[in-house]
Protein backbone atom coordinates (compact mmCIF):
# COMPACT_ATOMS: atom_id res chain seq x y z
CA UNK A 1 -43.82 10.93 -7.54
CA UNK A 2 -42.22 11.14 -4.25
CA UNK A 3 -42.56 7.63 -1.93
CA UNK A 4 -45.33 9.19 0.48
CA UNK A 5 -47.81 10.59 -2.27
CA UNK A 6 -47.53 7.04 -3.76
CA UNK A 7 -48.50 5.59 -0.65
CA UNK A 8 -51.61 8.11 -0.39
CA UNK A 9 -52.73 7.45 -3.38
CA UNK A 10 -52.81 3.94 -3.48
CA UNK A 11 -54.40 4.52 0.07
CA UNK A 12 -56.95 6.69 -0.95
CA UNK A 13 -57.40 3.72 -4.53
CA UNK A 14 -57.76 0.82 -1.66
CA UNK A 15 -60.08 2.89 0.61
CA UNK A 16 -62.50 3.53 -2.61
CA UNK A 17 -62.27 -0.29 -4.03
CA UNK A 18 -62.74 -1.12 -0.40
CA UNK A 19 -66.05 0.68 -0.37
CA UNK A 20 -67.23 -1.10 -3.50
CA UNK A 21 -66.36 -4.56 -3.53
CA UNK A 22 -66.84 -7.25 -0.69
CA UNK A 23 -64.11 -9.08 1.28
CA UNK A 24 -62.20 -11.50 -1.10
CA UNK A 25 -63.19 -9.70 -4.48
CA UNK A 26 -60.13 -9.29 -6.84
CA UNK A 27 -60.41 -5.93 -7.59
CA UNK A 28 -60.37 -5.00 -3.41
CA UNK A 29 -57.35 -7.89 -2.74
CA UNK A 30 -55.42 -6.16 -5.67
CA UNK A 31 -55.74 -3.08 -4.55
CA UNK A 32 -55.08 -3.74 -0.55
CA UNK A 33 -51.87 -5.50 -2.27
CA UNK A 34 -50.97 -2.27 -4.29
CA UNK A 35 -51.24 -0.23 -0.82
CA UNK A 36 -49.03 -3.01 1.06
CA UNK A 37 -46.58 -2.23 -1.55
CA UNK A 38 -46.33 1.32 -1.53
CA UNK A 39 -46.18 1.00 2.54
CA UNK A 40 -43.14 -1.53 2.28
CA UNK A 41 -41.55 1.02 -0.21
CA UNK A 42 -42.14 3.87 2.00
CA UNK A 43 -40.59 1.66 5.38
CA UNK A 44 -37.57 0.33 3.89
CA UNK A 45 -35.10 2.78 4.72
CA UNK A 46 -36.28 1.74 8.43
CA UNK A 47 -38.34 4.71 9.21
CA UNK A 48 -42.00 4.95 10.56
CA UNK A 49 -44.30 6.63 8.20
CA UNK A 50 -46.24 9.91 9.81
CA UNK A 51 -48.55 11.49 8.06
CA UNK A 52 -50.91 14.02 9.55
CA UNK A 53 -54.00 15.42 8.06
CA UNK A 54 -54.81 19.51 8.98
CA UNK A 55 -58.07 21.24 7.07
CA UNK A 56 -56.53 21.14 3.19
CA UNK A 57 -53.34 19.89 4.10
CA UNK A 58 -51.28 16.79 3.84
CA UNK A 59 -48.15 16.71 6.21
CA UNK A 60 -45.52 13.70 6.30
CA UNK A 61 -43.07 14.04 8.90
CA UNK A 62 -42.08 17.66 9.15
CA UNK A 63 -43.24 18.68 6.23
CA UNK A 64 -46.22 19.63 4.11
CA UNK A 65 -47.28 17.23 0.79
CA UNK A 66 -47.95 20.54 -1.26
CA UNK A 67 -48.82 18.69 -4.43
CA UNK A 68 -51.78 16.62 -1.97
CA UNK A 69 -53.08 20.13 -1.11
CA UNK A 70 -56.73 20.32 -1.18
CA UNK A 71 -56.26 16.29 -1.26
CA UNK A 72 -60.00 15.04 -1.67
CA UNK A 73 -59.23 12.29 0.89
CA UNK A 74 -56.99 14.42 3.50
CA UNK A 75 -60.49 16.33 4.08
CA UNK A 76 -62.29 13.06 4.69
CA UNK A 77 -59.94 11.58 6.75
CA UNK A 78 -60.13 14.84 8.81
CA UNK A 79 -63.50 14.74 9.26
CA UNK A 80 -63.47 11.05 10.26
CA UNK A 81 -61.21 12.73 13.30
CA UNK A 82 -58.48 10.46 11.92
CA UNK A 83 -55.61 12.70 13.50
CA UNK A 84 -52.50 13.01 15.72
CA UNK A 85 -51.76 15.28 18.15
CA UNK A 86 -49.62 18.36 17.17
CA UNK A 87 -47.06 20.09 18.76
CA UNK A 88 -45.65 23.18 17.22
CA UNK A 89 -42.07 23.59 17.91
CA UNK A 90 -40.43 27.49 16.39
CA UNK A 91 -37.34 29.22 16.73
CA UNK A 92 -39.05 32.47 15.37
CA UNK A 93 -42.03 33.35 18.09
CA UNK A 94 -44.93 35.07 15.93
CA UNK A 95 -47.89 36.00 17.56
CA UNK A 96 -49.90 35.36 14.73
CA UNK A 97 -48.51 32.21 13.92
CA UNK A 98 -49.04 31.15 17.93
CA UNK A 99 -52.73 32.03 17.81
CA UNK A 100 -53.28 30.10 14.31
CA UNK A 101 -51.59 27.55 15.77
CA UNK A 102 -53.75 27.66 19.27
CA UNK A 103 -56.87 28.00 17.15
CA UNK A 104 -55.93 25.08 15.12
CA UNK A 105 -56.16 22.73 17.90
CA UNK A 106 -52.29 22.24 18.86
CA UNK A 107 -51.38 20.65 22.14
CA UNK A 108 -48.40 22.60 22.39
CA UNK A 109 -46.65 25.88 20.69
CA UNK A 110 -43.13 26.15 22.29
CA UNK A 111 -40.48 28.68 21.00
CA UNK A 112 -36.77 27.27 21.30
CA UNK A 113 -35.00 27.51 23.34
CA UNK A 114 -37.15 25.50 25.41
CA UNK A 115 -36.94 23.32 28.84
CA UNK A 116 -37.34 18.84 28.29
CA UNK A 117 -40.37 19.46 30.83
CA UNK A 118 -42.68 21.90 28.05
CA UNK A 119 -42.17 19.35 25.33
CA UNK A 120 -42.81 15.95 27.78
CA UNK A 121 -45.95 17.18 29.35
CA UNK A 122 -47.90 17.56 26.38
CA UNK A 123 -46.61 14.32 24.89
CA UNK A 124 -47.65 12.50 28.25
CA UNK A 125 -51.00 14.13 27.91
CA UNK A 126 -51.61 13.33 24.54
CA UNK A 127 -50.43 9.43 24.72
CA UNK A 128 -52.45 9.09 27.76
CA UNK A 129 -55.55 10.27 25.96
CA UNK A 130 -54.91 7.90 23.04
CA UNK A 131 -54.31 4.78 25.62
């Protein structure tokens, strides 16, 4: 099991024990534990984890978590609105792709080659919103 999916799961474990057992229980402290574990595993090498959550899928990074597709807990955390702002970046324009992309709430679809400026406003936008 990759390093991310462990991390998810023992998320999505601490997140359930969380909703059953009070502050300070044993079961709920082992399991916040178990998470804090998987999250030191997944930081080592020095990168941030980024996971994003879209409809029935699970992306970390760049790329889709297909074995967390139709992830019970992806949908949930969707529908708490717990999201980040995407920005689709292609080297092959589609216009279906760009209108799935559009419809799926994207900030920004830019085709390479592309100018600093199209990639910076959007990011500006977005972290502003967030502030």
């Amino acid at each position: 099991m990759s390093e991310p999916i462990a991390f998810l799961n023992a998320f999505a474990h601490a997140l359930s024990v969380m909703t059953l057992y009070p502050e300070g229980h044993p079961s709920r402290e082992s399991a916040i534990d178990a998470t804090y574990e998987q999250l030191s595993d997944l930081t080592s090498g020095g990168q941030r984890p980024s996971f994003t959550f879209l409809d029935d899928e699970v992306i970390y990074g760049r790329e889709a978590l297909r074995d967390l597709k139709g992830w019970p807990w992806g949908r949930r955390l969707t529908a708490a609105g717990i999201s980040l702002p995407v920005i689709y970046i292609t080297g092959n324009d589609n216009p279906a792709v760009r209108t799935a992309a559009l419809a799926s709430g994207c900030i920004a679809y830019l085709t390479k080659p592309f100018a600093a400026k199209s990639l910076l406003e959007p990011v500006y936008k977005a972290s502003a919103s967030m502030a």
